[in-house]
C-alpha atoms as a PDB file:
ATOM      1  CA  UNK A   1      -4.035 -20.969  42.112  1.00  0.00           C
ATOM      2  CA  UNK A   2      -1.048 -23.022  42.207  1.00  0.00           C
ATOM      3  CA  UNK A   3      -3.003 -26.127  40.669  1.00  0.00           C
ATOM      4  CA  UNK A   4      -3.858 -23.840  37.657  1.00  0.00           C
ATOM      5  CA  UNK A   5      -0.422 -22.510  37.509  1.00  0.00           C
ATOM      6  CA  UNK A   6       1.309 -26.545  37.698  1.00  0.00           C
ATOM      7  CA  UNK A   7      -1.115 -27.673  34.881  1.00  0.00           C
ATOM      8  CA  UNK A   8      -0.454 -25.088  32.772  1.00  0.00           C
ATOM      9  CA  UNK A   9       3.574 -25.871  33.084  1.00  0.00           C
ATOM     10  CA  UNK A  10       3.003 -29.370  32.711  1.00  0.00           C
ATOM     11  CA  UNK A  11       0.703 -28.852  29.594  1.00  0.00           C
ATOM     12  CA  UNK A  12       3.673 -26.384  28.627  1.00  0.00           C
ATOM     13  CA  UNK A  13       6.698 -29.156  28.880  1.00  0.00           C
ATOM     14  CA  UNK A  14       4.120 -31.520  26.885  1.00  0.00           C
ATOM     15  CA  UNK A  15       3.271 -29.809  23.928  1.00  0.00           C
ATOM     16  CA  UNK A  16       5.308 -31.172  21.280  1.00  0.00           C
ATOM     17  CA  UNK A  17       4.255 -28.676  18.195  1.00  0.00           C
ATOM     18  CA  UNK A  18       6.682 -26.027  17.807  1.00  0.00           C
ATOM     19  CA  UNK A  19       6.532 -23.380  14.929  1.00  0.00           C
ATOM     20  CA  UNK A  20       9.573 -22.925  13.069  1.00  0.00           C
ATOM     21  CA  UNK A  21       9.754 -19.306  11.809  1.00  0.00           C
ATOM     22  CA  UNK A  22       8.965 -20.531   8.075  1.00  0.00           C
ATOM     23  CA  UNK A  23       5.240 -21.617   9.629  1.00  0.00           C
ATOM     24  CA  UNK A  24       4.811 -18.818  11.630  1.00  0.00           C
ATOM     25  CA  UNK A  25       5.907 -16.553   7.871  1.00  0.00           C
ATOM     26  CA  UNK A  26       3.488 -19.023   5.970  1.00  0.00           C
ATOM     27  CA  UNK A  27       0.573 -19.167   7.845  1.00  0.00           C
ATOM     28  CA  UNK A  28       0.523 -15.071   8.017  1.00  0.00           C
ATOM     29  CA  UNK A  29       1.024 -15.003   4.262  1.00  0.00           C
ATOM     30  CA  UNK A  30      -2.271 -17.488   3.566  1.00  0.00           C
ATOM     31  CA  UNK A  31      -4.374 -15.618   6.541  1.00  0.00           C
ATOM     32  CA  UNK A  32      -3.740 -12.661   4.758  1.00  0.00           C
ATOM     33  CA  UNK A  33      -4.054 -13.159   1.120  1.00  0.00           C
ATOM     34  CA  UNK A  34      -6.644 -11.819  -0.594  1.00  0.00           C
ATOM     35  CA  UNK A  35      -8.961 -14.629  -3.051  1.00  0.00           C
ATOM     36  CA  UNK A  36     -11.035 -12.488  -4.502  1.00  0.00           C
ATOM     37  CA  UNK A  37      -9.158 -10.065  -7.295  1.00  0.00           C
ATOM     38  CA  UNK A  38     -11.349  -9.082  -9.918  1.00  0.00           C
ATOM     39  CA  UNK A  39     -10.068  -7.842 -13.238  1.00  0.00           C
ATOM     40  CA  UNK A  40     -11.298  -4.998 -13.062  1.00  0.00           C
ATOM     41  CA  UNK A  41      -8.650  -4.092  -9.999  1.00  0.00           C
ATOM     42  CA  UNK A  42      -6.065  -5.776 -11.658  1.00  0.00           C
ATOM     43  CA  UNK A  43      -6.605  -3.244 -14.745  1.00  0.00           C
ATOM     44  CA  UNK A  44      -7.007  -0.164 -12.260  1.00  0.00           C
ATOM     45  CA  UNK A  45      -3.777  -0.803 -10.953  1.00  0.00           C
ATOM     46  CA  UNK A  46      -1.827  -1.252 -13.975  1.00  0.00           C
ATOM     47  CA  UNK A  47      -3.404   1.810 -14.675  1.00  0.00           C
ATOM     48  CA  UNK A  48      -2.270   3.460 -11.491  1.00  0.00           C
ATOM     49  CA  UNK A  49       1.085   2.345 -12.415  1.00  0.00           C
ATOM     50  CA  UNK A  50       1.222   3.290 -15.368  1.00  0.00           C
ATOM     51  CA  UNK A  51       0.205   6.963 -14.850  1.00  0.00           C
ATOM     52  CA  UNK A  52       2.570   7.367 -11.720  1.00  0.00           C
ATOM     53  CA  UNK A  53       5.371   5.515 -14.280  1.00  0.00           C
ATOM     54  CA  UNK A  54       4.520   8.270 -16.941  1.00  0.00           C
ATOM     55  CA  UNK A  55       4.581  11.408 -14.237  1.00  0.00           C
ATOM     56  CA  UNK A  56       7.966  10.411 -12.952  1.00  0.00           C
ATOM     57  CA  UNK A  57       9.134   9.767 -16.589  1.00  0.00           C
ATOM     58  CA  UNK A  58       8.043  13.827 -17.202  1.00  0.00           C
ATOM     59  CA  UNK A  59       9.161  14.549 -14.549  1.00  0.00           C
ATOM     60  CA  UNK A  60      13.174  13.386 -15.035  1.00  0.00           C
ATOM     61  CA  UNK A  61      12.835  14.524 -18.864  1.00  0.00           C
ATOM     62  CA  UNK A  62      12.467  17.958 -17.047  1.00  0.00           C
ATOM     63  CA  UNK A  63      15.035  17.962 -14.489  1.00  0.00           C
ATOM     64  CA  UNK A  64      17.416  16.437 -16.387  1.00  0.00           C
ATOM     65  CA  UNK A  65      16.709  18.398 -19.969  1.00  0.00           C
ATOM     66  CA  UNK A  66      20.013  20.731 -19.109  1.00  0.00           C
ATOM     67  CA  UNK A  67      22.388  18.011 -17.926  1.00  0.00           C
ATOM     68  CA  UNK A  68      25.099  17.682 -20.554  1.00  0.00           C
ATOM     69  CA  UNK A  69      29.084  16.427 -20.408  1.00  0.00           C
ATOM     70  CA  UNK A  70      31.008  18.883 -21.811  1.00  0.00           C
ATOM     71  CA  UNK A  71      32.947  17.910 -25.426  1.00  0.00           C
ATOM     72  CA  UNK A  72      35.924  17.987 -24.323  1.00  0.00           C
ATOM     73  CA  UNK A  73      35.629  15.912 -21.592  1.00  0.00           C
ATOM     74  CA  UNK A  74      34.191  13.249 -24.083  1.00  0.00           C
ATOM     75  CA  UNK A  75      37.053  13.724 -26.381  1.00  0.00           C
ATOM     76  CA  UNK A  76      39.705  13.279 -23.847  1.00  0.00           C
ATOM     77  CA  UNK A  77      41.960  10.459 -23.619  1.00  0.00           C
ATOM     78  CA  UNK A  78      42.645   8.859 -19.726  1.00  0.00           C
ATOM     79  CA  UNK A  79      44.877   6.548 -20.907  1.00  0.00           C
END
């Protein structure tokens, strides 16, 4: 037991390769990314977009359809 546990140190103190955060973020990225995008995704989520885009566009025209400054706040001078 003690053998195993003094190799492992010593193989510990002698490895030289040490991963800066940057490799540790870069390797993550590659290991994750995704090769094979089709059009045909790429157009189904521009579509997705789009129609969530559109909804939330309707859907301020509404809320915000009786949201005025009064005139004579507009025609008042601060200064």
């Amino acid at each position: 037991m003690n053998a195993s546990l003094a190799s492992l140190a010593a193989t510990a103190t002698t490895d030289t390769t040490t991963n800066t955060f940057s490799d540790i973020i870069k390797n993550s990225v590659i290991d994750n990314f995704v090769s094979d995008i089709s059009i045909s995704k790429i157009l189904i989520t521009l579509g997705v977009a789009f129609l969530i885009g559109y909804f939330i566009y309707l859907l301020y025209k509404r809320v915000f359809s009786g949201v005025f400054i009064p005139k004579a706040l507009t025609s008042r001078s601060w200064a």
